[in-house]
C-alpha atoms as a PDB file:
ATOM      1  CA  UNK A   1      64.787  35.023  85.682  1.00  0.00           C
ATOM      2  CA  UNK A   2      67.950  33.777  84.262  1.00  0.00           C
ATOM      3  CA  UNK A   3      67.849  30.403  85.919  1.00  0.00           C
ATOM      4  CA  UNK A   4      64.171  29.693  85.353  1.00  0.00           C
ATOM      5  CA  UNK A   5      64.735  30.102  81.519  1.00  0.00           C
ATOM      6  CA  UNK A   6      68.212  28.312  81.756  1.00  0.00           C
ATOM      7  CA  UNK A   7      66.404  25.586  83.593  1.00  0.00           C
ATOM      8  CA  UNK A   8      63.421  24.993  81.331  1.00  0.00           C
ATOM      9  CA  UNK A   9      66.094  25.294  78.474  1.00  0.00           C
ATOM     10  CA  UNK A  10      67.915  22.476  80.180  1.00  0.00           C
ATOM     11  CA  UNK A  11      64.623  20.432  81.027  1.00  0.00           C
ATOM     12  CA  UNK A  12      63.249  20.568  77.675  1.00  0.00           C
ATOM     13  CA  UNK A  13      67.173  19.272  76.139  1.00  0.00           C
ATOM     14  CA  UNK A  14      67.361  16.565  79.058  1.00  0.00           C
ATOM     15  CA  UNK A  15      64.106  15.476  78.276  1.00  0.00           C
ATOM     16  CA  UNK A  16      64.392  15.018  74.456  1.00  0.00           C
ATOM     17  CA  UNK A  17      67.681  13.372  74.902  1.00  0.00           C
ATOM     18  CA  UNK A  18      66.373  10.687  77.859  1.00  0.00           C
ATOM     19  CA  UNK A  19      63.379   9.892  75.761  1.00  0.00           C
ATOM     20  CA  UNK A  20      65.024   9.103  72.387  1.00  0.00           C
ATOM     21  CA  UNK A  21      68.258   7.192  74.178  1.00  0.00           C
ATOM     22  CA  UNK A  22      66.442   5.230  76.402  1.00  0.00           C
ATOM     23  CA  UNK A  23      63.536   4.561  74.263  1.00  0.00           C
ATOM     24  CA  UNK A  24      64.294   1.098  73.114  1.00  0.00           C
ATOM     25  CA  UNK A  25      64.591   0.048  77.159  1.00  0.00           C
ATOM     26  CA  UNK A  26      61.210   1.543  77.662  1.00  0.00           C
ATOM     27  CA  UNK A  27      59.414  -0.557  75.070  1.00  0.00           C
ATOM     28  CA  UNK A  28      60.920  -3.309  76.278  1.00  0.00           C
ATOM     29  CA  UNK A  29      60.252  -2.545  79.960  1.00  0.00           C
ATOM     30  CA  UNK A  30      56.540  -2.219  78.591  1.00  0.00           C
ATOM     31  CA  UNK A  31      56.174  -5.882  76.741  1.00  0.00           C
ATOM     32  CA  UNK A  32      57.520  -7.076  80.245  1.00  0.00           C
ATOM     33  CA  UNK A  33      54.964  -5.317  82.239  1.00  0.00           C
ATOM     34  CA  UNK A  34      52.357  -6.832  79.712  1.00  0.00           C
ATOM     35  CA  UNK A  35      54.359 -10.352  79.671  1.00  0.00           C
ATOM     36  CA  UNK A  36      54.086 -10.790  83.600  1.00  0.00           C
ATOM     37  CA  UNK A  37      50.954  -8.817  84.570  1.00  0.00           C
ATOM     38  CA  UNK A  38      48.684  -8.530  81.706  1.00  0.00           C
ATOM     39  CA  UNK A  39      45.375  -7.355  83.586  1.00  0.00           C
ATOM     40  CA  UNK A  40      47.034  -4.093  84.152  1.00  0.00           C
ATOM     41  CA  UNK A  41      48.180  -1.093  82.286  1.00  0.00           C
ATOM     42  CA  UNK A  42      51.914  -0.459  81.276  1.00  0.00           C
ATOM     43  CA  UNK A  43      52.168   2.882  83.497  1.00  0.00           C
ATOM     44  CA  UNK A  44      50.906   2.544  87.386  1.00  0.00           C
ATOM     45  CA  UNK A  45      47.991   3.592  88.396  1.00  0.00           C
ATOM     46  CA  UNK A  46      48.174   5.786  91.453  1.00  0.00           C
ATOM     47  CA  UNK A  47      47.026   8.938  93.240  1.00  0.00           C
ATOM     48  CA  UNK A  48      48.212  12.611  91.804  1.00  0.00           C
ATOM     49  CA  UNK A  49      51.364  13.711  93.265  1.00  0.00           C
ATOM     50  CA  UNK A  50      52.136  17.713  94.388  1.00  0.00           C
ATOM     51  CA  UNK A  51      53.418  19.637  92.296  1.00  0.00           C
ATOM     52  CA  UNK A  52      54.815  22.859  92.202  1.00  0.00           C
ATOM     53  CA  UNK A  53      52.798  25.431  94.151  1.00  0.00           C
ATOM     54  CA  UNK A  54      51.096  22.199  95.626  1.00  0.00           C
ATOM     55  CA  UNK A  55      49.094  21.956  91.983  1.00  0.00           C
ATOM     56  CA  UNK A  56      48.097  18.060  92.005  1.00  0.00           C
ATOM     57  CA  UNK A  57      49.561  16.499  88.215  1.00  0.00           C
ATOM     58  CA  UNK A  58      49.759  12.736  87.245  1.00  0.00           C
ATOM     59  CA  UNK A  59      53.275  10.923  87.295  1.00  0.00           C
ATOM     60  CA  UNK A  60      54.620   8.809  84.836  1.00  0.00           C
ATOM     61  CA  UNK A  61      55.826   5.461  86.383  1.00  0.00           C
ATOM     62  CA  UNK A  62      56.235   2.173  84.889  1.00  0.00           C
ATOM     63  CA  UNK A  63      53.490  -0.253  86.852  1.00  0.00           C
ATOM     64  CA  UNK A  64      56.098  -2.412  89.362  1.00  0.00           C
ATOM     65  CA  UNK A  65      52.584  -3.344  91.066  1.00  0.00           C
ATOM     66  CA  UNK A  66      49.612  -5.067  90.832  1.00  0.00           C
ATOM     67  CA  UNK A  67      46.487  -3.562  89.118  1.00  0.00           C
ATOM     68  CA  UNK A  68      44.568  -1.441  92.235  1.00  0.00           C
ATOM     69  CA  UNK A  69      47.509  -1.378  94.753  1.00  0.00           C
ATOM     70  CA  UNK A  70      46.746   1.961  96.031  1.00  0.00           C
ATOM     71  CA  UNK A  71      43.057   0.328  96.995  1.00  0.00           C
ATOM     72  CA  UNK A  72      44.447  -2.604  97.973  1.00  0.00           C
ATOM     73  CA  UNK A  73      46.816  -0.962 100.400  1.00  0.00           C
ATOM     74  CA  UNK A  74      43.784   1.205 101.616  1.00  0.00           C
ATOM     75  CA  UNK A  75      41.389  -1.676 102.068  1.00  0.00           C
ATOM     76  CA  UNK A  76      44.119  -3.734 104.495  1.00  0.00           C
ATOM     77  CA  UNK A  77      44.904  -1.793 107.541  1.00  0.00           C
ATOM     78  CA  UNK A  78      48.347  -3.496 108.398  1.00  0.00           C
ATOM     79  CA  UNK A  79      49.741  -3.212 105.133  1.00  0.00           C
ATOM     80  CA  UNK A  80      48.725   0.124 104.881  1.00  0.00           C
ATOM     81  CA  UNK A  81      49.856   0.879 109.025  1.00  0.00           C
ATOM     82  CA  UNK A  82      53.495  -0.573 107.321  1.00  0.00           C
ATOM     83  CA  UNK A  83      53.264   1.679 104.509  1.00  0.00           C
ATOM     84  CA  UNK A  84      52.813   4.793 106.344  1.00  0.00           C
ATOM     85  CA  UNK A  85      55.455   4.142 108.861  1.00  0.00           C
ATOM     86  CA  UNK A  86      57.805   3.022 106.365  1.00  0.00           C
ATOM     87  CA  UNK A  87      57.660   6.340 105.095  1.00  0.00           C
ATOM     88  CA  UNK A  88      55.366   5.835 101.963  1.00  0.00           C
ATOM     89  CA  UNK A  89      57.589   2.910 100.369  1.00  0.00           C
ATOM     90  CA  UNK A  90      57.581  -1.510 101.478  1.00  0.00           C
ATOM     91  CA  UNK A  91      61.015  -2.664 101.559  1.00  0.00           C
ATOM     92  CA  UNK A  92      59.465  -5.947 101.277  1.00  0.00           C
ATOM     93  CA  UNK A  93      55.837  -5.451  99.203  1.00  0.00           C
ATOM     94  CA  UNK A  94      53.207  -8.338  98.548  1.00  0.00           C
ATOM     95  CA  UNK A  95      51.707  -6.579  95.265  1.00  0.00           C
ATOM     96  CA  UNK A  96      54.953  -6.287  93.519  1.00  0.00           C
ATOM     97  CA  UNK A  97      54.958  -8.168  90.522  1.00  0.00           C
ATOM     98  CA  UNK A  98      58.027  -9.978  88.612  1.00  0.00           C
ATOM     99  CA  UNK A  99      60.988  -8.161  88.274  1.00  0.00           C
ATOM    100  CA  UNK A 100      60.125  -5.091  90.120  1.00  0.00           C
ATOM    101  CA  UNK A 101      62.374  -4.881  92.595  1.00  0.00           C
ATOM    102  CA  UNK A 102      64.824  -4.493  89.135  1.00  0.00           C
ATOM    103  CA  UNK A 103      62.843  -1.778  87.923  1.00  0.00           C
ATOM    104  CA  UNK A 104      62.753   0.175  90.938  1.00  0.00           C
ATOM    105  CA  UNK A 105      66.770  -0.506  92.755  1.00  0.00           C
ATOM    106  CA  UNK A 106      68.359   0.640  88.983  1.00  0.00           C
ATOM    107  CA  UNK A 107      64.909   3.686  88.354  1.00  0.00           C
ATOM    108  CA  UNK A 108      64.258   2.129  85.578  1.00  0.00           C
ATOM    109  CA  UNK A 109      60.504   2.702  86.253  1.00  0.00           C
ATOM    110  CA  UNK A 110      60.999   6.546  86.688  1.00  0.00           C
ATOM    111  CA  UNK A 111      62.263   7.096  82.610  1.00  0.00           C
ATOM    112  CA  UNK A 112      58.424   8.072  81.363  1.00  0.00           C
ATOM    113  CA  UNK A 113      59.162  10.938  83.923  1.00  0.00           C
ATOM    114  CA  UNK A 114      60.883  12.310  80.731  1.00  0.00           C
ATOM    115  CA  UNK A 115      57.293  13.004  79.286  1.00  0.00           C
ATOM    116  CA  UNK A 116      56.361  15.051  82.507  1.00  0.00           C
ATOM    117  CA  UNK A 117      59.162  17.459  81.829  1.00  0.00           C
ATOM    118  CA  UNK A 118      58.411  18.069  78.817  1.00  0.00           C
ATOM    119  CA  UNK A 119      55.161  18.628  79.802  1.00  0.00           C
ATOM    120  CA  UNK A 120      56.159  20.832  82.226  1.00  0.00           C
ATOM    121  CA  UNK A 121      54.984  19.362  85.407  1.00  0.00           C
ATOM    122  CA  UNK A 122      58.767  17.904  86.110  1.00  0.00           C
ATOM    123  CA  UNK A 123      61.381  19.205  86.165  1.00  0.00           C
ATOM    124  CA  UNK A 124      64.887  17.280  85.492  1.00  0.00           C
ATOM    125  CA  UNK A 125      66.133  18.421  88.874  1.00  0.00           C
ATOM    126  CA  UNK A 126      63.854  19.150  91.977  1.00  0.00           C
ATOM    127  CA  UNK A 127      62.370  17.913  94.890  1.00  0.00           C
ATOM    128  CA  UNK A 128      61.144  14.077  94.865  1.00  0.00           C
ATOM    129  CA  UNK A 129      57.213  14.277  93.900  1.00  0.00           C
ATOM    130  CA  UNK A 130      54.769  14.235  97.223  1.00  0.00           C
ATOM    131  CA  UNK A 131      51.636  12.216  97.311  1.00  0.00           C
ATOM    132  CA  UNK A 132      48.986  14.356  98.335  1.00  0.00           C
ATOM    133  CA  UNK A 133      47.460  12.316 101.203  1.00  0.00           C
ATOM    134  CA  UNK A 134      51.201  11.871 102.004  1.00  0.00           C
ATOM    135  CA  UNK A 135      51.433  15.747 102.943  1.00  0.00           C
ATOM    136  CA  UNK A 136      48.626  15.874 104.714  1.00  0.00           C
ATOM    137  CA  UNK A 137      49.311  13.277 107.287  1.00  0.00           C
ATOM    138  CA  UNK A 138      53.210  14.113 107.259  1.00  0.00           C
ATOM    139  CA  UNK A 139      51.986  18.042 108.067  1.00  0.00           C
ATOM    140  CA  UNK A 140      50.018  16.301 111.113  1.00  0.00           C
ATOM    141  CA  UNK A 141      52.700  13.682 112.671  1.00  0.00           C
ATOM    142  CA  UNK A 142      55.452  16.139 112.383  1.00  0.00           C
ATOM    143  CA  UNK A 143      54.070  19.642 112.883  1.00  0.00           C
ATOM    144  CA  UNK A 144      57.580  21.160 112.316  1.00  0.00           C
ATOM    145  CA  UNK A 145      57.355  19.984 108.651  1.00  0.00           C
ATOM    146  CA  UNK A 146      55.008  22.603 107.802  1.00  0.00           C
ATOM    147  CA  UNK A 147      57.594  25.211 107.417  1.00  0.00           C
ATOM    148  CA  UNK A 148      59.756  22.583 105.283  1.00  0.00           C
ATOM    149  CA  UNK A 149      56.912  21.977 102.983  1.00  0.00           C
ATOM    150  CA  UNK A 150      56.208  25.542 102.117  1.00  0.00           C
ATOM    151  CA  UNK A 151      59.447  26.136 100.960  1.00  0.00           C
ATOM    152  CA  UNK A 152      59.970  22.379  99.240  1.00  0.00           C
ATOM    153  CA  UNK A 153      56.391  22.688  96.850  1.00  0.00           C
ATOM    154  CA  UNK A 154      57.597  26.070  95.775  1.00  0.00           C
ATOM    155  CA  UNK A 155      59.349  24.287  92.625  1.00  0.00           C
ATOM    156  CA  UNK A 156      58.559  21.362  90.357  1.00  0.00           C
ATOM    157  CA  UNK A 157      59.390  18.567  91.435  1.00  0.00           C
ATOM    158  CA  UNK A 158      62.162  16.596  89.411  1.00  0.00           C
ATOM    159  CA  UNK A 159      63.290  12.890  88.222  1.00  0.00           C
ATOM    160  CA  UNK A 160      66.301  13.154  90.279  1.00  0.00           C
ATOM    161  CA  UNK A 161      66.842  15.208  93.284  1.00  0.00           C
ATOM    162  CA  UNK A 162      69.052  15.883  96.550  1.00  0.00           C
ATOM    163  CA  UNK A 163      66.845  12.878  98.285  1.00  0.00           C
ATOM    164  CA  UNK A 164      67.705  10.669  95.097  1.00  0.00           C
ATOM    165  CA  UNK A 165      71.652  11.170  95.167  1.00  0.00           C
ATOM    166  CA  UNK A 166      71.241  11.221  99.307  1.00  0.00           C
ATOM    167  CA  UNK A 167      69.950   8.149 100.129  1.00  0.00           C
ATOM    168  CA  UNK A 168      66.082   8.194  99.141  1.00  0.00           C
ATOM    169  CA  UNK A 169      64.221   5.412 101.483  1.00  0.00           C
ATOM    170  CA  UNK A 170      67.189   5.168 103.476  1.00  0.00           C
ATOM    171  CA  UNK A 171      67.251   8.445 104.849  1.00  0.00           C
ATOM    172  CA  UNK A 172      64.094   9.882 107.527  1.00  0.00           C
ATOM    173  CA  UNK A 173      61.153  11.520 106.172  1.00  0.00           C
ATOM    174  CA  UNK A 174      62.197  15.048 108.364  1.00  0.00           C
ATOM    175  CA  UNK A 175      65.767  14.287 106.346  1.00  0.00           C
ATOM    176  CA  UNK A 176      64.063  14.160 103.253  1.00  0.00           C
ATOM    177  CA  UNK A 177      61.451  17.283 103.518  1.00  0.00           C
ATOM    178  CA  UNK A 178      64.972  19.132 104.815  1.00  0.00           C
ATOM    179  CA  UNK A 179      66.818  18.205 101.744  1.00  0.00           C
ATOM    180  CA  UNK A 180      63.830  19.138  99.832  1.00  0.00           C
ATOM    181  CA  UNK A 181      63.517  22.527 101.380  1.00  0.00           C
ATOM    182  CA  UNK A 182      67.328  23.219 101.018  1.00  0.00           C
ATOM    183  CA  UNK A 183      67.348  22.851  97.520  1.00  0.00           C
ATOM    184  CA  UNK A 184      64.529  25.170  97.217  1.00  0.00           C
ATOM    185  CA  UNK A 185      65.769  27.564  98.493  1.00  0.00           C
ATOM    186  CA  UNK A 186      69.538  27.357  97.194  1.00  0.00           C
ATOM    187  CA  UNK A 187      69.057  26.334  93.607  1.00  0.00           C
ATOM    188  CA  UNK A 188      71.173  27.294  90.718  1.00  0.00           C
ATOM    189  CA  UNK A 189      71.917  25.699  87.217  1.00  0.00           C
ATOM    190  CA  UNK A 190      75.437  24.408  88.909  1.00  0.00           C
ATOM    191  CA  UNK A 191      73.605  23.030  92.202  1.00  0.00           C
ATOM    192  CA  UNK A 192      71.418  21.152  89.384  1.00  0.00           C
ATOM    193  CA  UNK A 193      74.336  20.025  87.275  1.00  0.00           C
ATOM    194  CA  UNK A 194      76.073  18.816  90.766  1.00  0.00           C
ATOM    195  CA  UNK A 195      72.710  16.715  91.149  1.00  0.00           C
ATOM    196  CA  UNK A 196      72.838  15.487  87.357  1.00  0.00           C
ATOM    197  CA  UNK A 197      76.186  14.148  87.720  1.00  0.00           C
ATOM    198  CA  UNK A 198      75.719  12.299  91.029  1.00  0.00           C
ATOM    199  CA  UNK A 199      72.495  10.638  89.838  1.00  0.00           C
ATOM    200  CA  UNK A 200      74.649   7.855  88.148  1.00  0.00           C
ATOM    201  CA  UNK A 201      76.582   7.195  91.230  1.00  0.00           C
ATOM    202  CA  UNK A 202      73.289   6.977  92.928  1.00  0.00           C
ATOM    203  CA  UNK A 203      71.570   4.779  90.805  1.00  0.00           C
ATOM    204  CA  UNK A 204      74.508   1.773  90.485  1.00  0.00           C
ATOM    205  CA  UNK A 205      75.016   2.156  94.755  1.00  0.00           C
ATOM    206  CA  UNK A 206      71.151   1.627  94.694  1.00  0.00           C
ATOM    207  CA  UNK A 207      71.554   2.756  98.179  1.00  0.00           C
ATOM    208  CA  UNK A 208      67.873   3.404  99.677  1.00  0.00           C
ATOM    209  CA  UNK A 209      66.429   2.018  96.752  1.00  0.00           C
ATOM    210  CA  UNK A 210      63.421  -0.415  96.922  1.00  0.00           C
END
Protein backbone atom coordinates (compact mmCIF):
# COMPACT_ATOMS: atom_id res chain seq x y z
CA UNK A 1 0.00 0.00 0.00
CA UNK A 2 2.70 2.32 0.95
CA UNK A 3 4.63 2.04 -2.26
CA UNK A 4 1.68 2.16 -4.63
CA UNK A 5 0.67 5.60 -3.12
CA UNK A 6 4.43 6.67 -2.84
CA UNK A 7 4.72 5.68 -6.44
CA UNK A 8 1.72 7.42 -7.96
CA UNK A 9 2.85 10.40 -5.67
CA UNK A 10 6.17 10.21 -7.43
CA UNK A 11 4.59 9.60 -11.02
CA UNK A 12 2.24 12.36 -10.85
CA UNK A 13 5.56 14.94 -9.52
CA UNK A 14 7.88 13.32 -12.32
CA UNK A 15 5.37 13.84 -14.73
CA UNK A 16 4.50 17.55 -14.08
CA UNK A 17 8.11 18.34 -13.82
CA UNK A 18 9.19 16.40 -17.39
CA UNK A 19 6.32 18.07 -19.12
CA UNK A 20 6.89 21.73 -18.14
CA UNK A 21 11.02 21.39 -18.44
CA UNK A 22 11.11 19.76 -21.51
CA UNK A 23 8.25 21.43 -23.08
CA UNK A 24 9.99 23.89 -25.27
CA UNK A 25 12.06 20.64 -26.91
CA UNK A 26 8.77 19.02 -27.56
CA UNK A 27 7.29 21.84 -29.62
CA UNK A 28 10.15 22.02 -31.38
CA UNK A 29 10.51 18.27 -31.95
CA UNK A 30 6.81 18.72 -33.29
CA UNK A 31 7.46 21.70 -36.07
CA UNK A 32 10.29 19.19 -37.16
CA UNK A 33 8.07 16.26 -37.50
CA UNK A 34 5.69 18.65 -39.52
CA UNK A 35 8.87 20.35 -41.36
CA UNK A 36 10.17 16.88 -42.77
CA UNK A 37 7.03 14.70 -43.00
CA UNK A 38 4.04 16.80 -43.28
CA UNK A 39 1.40 14.05 -44.47
CA UNK A 40 1.57 12.63 -41.06
CA UNK A 41 0.60 13.43 -37.56
CA UNK A 42 3.10 14.79 -34.87
CA UNK A 43 2.62 11.58 -32.50
CA UNK A 44 3.03 7.93 -34.33
CA UNK A 45 0.49 6.10 -35.21
CA UNK A 46 0.73 2.53 -34.02
CA UNK A 47 -0.98 -0.46 -32.43
CA UNK A 48 -2.07 -0.30 -28.46
CA UNK A 49 0.59 -1.47 -26.26
CA UNK A 50 -0.12 -3.83 -22.82
CA UNK A 51 -0.59 -2.40 -20.09
CA UNK A 52 -0.85 -3.25 -16.69
CA UNK A 53 -2.98 -6.34 -16.07
CA UNK A 54 -2.50 -6.80 -19.96
CA UNK A 55 -5.31 -3.75 -20.36
CA UNK A 56 -4.45 -2.51 -24.09
CA UNK A 57 -3.84 1.78 -23.74
CA UNK A 58 -2.38 4.09 -26.51
CA UNK A 59 1.36 5.35 -26.18
CA UNK A 60 2.56 8.61 -26.66
CA UNK A 61 5.54 8.66 -29.14
CA UNK A 62 6.80 11.31 -31.29
CA UNK A 63 6.22 9.92 -35.16
CA UNK A 64 10.19 8.89 -36.16
CA UNK A 65 8.23 7.05 -39.15
CA UNK A 66 6.42 7.37 -42.05
CA UNK A 67 2.57 7.81 -42.05
CA UNK A 68 1.11 3.84 -42.02
CA UNK A 69 4.40 2.05 -41.02
CA UNK A 70 2.75 -0.48 -38.96
CA UNK A 71 0.71 -1.43 -42.44
CA UNK A 72 3.47 -0.98 -44.36
CA UNK A 73 5.56 -3.38 -42.33
CA UNK A 74 2.51 -5.83 -42.41
CA UNK A 75 1.91 -5.61 -46.13
CA UNK A 76 5.90 -6.57 -46.96
CA UNK A 77 6.75 -9.93 -45.66
CA UNK A 78 10.66 -9.46 -45.46
CA UNK A 79 10.59 -6.33 -43.75
CA UNK A 80 8.21 -7.52 -41.48
CA UNK A 81 10.24 -11.37 -41.22
CA UNK A 82 13.32 -8.63 -40.14
CA UNK A 83 11.20 -6.94 -37.76
CA UNK A 84 10.10 -9.84 -35.85
CA UNK A 85 13.45 -11.42 -35.59
CA UNK A 86 15.04 -8.31 -34.72
CA UNK A 87 13.06 -8.40 -31.77
CA UNK A 88 10.29 -5.77 -32.66
CA UNK A 89 12.87 -2.84 -33.54
CA UNK A 90 15.15 -2.22 -37.44
CA UNK A 91 18.55 -1.25 -36.62
CA UNK A 92 18.58 -0.06 -40.06
CA UNK A 93 14.63 1.00 -41.06
CA UNK A 94 13.46 2.19 -44.65
CA UNK A 95 10.33 4.26 -43.23
CA UNK A 96 12.32 6.33 -40.90
CA UNK A 97 12.12 9.76 -41.75
CA UNK A 98 14.81 12.72 -41.21
CA UNK A 99 16.39 12.89 -38.10
CA UNK A 100 14.96 9.92 -36.44
CA UNK A 101 17.59 7.99 -35.67
CA UNK A 102 18.30 11.44 -33.28
CA UNK A 103 15.05 11.19 -31.80
CA UNK A 104 15.16 7.70 -30.94
CA UNK A 105 19.43 7.02 -29.83
CA UNK A 106 18.97 10.32 -27.19
CA UNK A 107 14.56 9.15 -26.33
CA UNK A 108 13.75 12.14 -27.31
CA UNK A 109 10.60 10.64 -28.95
CA UNK A 110 9.49 8.91 -25.63
CA UNK A 111 8.93 12.65 -23.58
CA UNK A 112 4.87 12.74 -24.48
CA UNK A 113 5.12 9.48 -22.33
CA UNK A 114 4.88 12.19 -19.57
CA UNK A 115 1.09 12.61 -20.54
CA UNK A 116 0.52 8.75 -20.08
CA UNK A 117 1.59 8.98 -16.49
CA UNK A 118 -0.33 11.37 -15.68
CA UNK A 119 -2.95 9.68 -17.14
CA UNK A 120 -2.24 6.83 -15.36
CA UNK A 121 -1.51 4.26 -17.92
CA UNK A 122 2.52 4.84 -17.31
CA UNK A 123 4.16 4.78 -14.89
CA UNK A 124 7.69 6.74 -14.50
CA UNK A 125 9.39 3.46 -13.69
CA UNK A 126 8.23 -0.05 -14.99
CA UNK A 127 8.51 -2.52 -17.45
CA UNK A 128 9.14 -1.30 -21.24
CA UNK A 129 5.44 -1.20 -22.90
CA UNK A 130 4.55 -4.66 -24.97
CA UNK A 131 2.84 -4.56 -28.28
CA UNK A 132 0.05 -6.76 -28.13
CA UNK A 133 0.63 -8.89 -31.26
CA UNK A 134 4.22 -8.79 -29.87
CA UNK A 135 3.06 -11.03 -26.77
CA UNK A 136 1.26 -13.20 -28.54
CA UNK A 137 3.83 -14.46 -30.91
CA UNK A 138 6.71 -14.04 -28.19
CA UNK A 139 4.27 -16.45 -25.78
CA UNK A 140 4.41 -18.94 -28.93
CA UNK A 141 8.31 -18.91 -30.05
CA UNK A 142 9.45 -19.06 -26.54
CA UNK A 143 6.95 -21.06 -24.49
CA UNK A 144 9.04 -20.47 -21.28
CA UNK A 145 8.11 -16.73 -21.52
CA UNK A 146 4.73 -17.35 -20.39
CA UNK A 147 5.63 -17.49 -16.82
CA UNK A 148 7.84 -14.19 -17.36
CA UNK A 149 4.95 -12.38 -18.81
CA UNK A 150 2.53 -13.03 -16.04
CA UNK A 151 4.58 -11.61 -13.61
CA UNK A 152 6.06 -8.56 -16.03
CA UNK A 153 2.12 -7.14 -17.08
CA UNK A 154 1.30 -7.19 -13.43
CA UNK A 155 2.46 -3.35 -13.26
CA UNK A 156 2.30 -0.34 -15.55
CA UNK A 157 4.57 -0.14 -17.67
CA UNK A 158 7.04 2.93 -17.38
CA UNK A 159 9.19 5.58 -19.57
CA UNK A 160 12.29 4.15 -18.26
CA UNK A 161 12.87 0.75 -16.98
CA UNK A 162 15.53 -2.08 -16.03
CA UNK A 163 15.58 -2.95 -20.05
CA UNK A 164 16.17 0.93 -20.69
CA UNK A 165 19.27 1.39 -18.24
CA UNK A 166 20.32 -2.48 -19.36
CA UNK A 167 20.85 -2.32 -22.75
CA UNK A 168 17.26 -2.14 -24.50
CA UNK A 169 17.71 -3.58 -28.29
CA UNK A 170 20.97 -4.77 -27.41
CA UNK A 171 20.07 -7.22 -25.00
CA UNK A 172 17.72 -10.76 -26.07
CA UNK A 173 14.10 -10.66 -25.94
CA UNK A 174 14.19 -13.78 -23.00
CA UNK A 175 16.81 -11.01 -21.31
CA UNK A 176 14.39 -8.45 -21.58
CA UNK A 177 10.95 -10.32 -20.43
CA UNK A 178 13.53 -11.55 -17.38
CA UNK A 179 14.43 -8.07 -16.48
CA UNK A 180 10.88 -7.21 -16.82
CA UNK A 181 9.68 -9.93 -14.55
CA UNK A 182 12.44 -9.17 -11.92
CA UNK A 183 11.43 -5.84 -11.41
CA UNK A 184 7.97 -6.93 -10.90
CA UNK A 185 8.40 -8.75 -8.58
CA UNK A 186 11.20 -6.81 -6.49
CA UNK A 187 10.02 -3.25 -6.75
CA UNK A 188 10.39 -0.59 -4.20
CA UNK A 189 10.51 3.33 -4.32
CA UNK A 190 14.58 2.89 -3.94
CA UNK A 191 14.77 0.07 -6.78
CA UNK A 192 12.80 2.94 -8.82
CA UNK A 193 15.00 5.80 -7.74
CA UNK A 194 18.16 3.38 -8.64
CA UNK A 195 16.39 3.20 -12.20
CA UNK A 196 15.74 7.13 -12.27
CA UNK A 197 19.24 7.90 -11.72
CA UNK A 198 20.77 5.48 -14.24
CA UNK A 199 18.40 6.60 -17.01
CA UNK A 200 20.82 9.56 -17.79
CA UNK A 201 23.77 7.34 -18.04
CA UNK A 202 21.69 5.28 -20.32
CA UNK A 203 20.49 7.71 -22.53
CA UNK A 204 24.13 9.64 -23.41
CA UNK A 205 25.84 5.70 -23.81
CA UNK A 206 22.82 5.26 -26.24
CA UNK A 207 23.86 1.73 -25.90
CA UNK A 208 21.01 -0.53 -27.63
CA UNK A 209 19.41 2.38 -28.85
CA UNK A 210 18.01 2.58 -32.45
Amino acid sequence: MFYDIAKRIIDIFGAFVGIILFLPLMVCVSLWIKIVSPEGPVFADIPKRMGKNKVPFVMFKFRSMIPNAHEIMLKDPKLRALHRASGYKLEEDPRLIKGAKFLRKTSIDELPQFFNVLMGTMSIVGPRAYYIHEVEERMVEFPESKKYFDSALSVKPGITGPWQVSGRSALTFLERVKLDATYASNRSVLYDLLIILKTPIAVLSSKGAY
